[in-house]
Protein backbone atom coordinates (compact mmCIF):
# COMPACT_ATOMS: atom_id res chain seq x y z
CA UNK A 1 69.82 20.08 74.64
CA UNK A 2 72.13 17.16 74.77
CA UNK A 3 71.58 13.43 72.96
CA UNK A 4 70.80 12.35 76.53
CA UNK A 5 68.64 15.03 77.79
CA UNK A 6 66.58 14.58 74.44
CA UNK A 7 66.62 10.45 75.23
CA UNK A 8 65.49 10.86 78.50
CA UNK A 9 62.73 13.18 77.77
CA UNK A 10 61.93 11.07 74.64
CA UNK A 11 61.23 7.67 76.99
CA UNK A 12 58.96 9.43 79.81
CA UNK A 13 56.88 10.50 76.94
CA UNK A 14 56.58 7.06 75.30
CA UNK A 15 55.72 6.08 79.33
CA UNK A 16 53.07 8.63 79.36
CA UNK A 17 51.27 8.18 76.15
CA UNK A 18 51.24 4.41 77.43
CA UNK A 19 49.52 5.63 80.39
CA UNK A 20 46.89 7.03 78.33
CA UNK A 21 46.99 4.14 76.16
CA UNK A 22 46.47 1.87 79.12
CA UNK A 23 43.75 4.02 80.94
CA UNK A 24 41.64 4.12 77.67
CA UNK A 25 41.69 0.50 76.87
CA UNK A 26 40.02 0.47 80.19
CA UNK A 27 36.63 1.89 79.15
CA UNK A 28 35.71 3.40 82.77
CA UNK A 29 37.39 3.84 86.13
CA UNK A 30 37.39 4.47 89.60
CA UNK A 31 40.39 6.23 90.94
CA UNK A 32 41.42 6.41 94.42
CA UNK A 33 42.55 9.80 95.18
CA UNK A 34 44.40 11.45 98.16
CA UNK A 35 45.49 14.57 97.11
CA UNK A 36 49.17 13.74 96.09
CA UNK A 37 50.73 14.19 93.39
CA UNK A 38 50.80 10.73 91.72
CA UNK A 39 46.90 10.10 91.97
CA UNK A 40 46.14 13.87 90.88
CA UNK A 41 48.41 13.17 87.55
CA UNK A 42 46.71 9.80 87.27
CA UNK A 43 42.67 11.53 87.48
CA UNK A 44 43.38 14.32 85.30
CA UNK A 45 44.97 11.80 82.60
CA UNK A 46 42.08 9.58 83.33
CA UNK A 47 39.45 12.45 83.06
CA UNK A 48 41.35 13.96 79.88
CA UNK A 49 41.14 9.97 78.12
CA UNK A 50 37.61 8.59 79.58
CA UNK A 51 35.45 11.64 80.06
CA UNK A 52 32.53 11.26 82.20
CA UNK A 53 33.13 7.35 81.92
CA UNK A 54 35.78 8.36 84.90
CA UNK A 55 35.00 8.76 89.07
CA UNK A 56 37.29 9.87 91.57
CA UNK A 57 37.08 8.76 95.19
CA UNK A 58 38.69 10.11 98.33
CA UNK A 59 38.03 8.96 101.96
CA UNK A 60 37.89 10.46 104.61
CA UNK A 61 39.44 8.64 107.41
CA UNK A 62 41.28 9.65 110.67
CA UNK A 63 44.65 8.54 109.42
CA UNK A 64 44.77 11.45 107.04
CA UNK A 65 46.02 14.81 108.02
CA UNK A 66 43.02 17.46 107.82
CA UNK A 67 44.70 19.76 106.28
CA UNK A 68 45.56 17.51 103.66
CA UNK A 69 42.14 16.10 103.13
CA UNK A 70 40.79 19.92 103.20
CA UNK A 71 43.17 20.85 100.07
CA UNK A 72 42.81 17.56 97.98
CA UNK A 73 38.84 18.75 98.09
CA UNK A 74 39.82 22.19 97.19
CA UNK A 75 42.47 20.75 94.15
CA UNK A 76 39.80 18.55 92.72
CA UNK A 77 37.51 21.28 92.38
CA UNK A 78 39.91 23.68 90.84
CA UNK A 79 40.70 20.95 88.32
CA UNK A 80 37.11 20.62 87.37
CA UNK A 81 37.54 16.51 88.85
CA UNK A 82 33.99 14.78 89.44
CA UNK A 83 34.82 14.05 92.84
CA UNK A 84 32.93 11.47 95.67
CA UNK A 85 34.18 12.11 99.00
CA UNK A 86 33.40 8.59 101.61
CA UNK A 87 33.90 7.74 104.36
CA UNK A 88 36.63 5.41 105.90
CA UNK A 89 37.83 4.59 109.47
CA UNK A 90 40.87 2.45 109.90
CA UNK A 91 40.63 2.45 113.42
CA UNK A 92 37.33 0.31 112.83
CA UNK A 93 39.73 -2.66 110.78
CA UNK A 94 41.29 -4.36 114.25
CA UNK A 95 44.59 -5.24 112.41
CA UNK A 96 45.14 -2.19 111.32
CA UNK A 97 44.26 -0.60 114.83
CA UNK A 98 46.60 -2.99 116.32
CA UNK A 99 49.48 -1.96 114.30
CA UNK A 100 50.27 -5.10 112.87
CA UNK A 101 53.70 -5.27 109.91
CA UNK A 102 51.10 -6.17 107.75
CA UNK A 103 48.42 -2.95 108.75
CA UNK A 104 48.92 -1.40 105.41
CA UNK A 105 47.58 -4.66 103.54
CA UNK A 106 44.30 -4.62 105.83
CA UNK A 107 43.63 -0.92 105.21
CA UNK A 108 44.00 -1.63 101.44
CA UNK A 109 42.06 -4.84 101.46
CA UNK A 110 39.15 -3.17 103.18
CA UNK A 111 38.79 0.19 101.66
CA UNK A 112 39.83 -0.78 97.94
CA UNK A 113 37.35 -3.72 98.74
CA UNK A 114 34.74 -0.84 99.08
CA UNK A 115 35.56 0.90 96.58
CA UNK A 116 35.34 -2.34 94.45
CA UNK A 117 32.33 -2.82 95.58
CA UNK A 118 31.07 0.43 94.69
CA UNK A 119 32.36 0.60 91.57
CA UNK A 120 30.49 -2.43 90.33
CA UNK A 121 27.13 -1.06 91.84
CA UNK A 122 27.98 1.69 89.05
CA UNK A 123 28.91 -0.30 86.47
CA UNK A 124 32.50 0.80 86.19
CA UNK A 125 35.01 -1.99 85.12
CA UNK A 126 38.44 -0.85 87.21
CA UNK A 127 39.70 0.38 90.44
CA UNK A 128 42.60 2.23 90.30
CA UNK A 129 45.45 3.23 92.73
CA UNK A 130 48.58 5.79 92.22
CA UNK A 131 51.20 3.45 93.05
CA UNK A 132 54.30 4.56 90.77
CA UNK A 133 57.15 2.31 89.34
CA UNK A 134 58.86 3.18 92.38
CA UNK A 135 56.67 2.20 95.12
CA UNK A 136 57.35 -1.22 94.00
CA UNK A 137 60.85 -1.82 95.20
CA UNK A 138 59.95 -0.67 98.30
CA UNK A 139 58.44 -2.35 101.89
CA UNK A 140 54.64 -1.91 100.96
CA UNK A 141 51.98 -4.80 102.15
CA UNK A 142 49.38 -2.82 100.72
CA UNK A 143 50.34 -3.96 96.82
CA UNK A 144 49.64 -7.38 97.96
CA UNK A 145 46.27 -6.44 98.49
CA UNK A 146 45.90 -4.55 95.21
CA UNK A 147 47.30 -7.78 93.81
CA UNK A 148 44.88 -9.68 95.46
CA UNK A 149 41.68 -7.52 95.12
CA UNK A 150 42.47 -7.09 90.91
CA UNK A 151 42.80 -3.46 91.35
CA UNK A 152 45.23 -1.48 88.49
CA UNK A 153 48.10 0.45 89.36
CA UNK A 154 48.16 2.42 85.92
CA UNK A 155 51.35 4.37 86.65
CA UNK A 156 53.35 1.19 87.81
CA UNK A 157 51.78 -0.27 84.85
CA UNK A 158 53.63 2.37 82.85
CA UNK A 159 56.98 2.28 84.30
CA UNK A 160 56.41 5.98 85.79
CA UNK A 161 58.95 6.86 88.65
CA UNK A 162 58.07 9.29 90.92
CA UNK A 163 60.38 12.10 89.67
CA UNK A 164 58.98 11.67 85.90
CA UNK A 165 55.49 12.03 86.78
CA UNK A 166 56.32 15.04 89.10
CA UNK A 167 58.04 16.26 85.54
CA UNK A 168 54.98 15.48 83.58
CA UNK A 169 52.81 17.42 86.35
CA UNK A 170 54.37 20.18 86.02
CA UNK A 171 54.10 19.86 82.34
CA UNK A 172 50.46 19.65 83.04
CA UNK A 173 50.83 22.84 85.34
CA UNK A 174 49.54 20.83 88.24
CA UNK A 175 49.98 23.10 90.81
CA UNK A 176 50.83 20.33 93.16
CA UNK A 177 53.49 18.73 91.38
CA UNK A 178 56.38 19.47 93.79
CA UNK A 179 53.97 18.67 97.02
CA UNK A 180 56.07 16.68 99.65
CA UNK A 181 54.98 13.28 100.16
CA UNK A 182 52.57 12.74 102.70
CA UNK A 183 51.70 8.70 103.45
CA UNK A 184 48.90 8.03 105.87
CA UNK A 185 49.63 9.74 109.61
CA UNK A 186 49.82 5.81 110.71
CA UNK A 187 53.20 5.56 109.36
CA UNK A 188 54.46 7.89 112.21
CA UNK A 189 54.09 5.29 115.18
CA UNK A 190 55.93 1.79 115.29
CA UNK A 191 54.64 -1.34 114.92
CA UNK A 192 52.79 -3.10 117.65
CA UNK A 193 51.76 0.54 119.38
CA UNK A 194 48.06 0.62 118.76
CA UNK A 195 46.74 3.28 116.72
CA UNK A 196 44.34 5.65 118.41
CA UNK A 197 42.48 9.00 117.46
CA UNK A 198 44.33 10.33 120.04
CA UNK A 199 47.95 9.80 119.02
CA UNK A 200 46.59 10.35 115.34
CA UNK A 201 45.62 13.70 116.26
CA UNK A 202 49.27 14.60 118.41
CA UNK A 203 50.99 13.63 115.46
CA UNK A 204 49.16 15.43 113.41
CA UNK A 205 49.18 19.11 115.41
CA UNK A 206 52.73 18.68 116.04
CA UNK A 207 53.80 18.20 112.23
CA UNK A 208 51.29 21.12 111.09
CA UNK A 209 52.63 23.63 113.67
CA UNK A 210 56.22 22.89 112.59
CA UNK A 211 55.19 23.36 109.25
CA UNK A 212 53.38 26.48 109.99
CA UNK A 213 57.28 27.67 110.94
CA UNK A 214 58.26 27.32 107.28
CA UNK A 215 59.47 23.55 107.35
CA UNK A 216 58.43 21.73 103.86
CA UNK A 217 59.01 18.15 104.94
CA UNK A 218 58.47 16.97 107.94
CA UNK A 219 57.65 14.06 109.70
CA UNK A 220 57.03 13.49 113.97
CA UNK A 221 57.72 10.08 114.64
CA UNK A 222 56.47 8.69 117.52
CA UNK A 223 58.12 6.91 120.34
CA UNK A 224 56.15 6.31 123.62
CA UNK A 225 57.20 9.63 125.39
CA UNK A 226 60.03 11.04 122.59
CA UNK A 227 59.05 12.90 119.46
CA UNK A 228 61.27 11.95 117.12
CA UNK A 229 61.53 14.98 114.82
CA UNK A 230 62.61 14.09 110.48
CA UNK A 231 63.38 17.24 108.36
CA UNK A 232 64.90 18.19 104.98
CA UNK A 233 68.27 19.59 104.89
CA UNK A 234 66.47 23.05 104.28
CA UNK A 235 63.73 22.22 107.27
CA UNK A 236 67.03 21.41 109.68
CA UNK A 237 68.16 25.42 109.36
CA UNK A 238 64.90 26.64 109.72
CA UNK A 239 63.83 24.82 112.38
CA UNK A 240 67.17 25.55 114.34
CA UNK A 241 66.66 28.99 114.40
CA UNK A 242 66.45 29.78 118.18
CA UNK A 243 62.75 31.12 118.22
CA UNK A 244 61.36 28.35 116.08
CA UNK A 245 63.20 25.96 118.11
CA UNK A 246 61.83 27.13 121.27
CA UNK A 247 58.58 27.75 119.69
CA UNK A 248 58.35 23.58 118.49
CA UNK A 249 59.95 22.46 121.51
CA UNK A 250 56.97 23.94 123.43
CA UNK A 251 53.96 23.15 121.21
CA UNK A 252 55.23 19.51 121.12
CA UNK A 253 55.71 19.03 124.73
CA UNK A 254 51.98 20.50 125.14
CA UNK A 255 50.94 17.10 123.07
CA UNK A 256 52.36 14.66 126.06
CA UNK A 257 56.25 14.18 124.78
CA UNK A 258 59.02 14.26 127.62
CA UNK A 259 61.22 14.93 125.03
CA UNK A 260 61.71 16.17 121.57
CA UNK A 261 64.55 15.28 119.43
CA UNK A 262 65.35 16.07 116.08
CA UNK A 263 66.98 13.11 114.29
CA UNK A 264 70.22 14.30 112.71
CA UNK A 265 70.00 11.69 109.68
CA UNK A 266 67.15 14.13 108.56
CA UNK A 267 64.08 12.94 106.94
CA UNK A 268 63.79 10.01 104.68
CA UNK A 269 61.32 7.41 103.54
CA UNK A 270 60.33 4.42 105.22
CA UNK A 271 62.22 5.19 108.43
CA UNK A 272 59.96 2.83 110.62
CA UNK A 273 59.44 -0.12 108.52
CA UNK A 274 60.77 -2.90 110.03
């Protein structure tokens, strides 16, 4: 292995023994988990450093894609996680429902608020989130309500990209360590269009059917009466394939879209922010 390979790997080690440094100085925890590969890493370190001093949360709320929600249940079991499953409806938080620039803060500020709340009926002295190192250079409102509310970021906190904790997952033979990432359903419609079960629920056939073709990463953005259709480079050949094609082109039109369009700049993060 080369001098750099062996530096490389040398740092994200130091990073994630000061996770566990950080997560133990803590005492007990709450983390918020989704599922995902950055809050899975982050409750199985916390679980492996606090014991039963740690409790894992994840809400069940519209904006999150069932199957999703189905297999972070099934994950947290397999990995022996003491899980709490609540319940959490965006749709109930007006400027969230409104689709407001700033949604993502009011979703934070009101569930983390609950789950701040909760965690000091319990006696447990942090809240935390999976933000990474990354997540911080990017558009994200919600951090200014973790900011606000007190709640730790432990990753961030440990200078922990995205790609080195997917490495130190699969280290940890996570099994979901090289899951796509899937943000809240929400992120799929622009800003200002108001965010209904209804359209939650298009979005959210329409992307599991095209991944039922064999497409990894996929997202169905959402523009009044066009489907605006983001894939991987691997997702663009699959999905061209003339029965697939015909196959999506159908199943999407069934959910109320004139027309479907697959955007030839291919999926990428962040497309709709403003």
């Amino acid at each position: 292995m080369s001098s750099h390979k062996l530096s490389v790997k040398s740092k994200m080690a130091d990073k994630a023994a000061h996770l566990q440094d950080v997560l133990g100085k803590m005492g007990s925890a709450m983390v918020a988990y989704s599922g995902g590969v950055d809050s899975t890493y982050l409750a199985v370190t916390a679980r492996d450093i606090l014991k039963d001093k740690v409790l894992i949360v994840l809400a069940n709320s519209p904006v999150m894609d069932r199957e999703d929600f189905e297999n972070a249940g099934k994950l947290a079991d397999s990995l022996s996680l003491d899980l709490q499953e609540i319940e959490f409806n965006q749709l109930d938080v007006p400027d969230f429902a409104a689709n407001s620039r700033d949604r993502c803060y009011h979703c934070k500020l009101t569930m983390l608020g609950i789950l701040k709340e909760k965690a000091g009926k319990r006696r447990i002295k942090y809240v935390c989130d999976g933000s990474n190192y990354d997540d911080l250079g990017d558009y994200r409102p919600g951090l200014v309500a973790i900011s606000e509310l007190g709640v730790r970021s432990p990753l961030a906190e440990s200078f922990l990209t995205k790609k080195e904790i997917r490495l130190l997952a699969k280290a940890r033979g996570l099994p979901n360590w090289d899951k796509p990432a899937m943000p809240c359903l929400a992120t799929r419609i622009p800003h200002q269009t108001p965010i209904t079960h209804n359209l939650l629920g298009k979005i959210s056939t329409g992307e599991s059917f095209i991944r039922s073709l064999g497409v990894k990463q996929v997202r169905l953005r959402h523009h009044a009466d066009i489907a605006r259709i983001e894939v991987d480079e691997r997702g663009f050949r699959t999905l061209l394939k003339k029965d697939n094609r015909r196959a999506a082109l159908e199943t999407v039109r069934k959910l109320g879209y004139k027309h479907v369009t697959i955007d030839l700049a291919g999926y990428r993060t962040g497309s709709m922010n403003p």
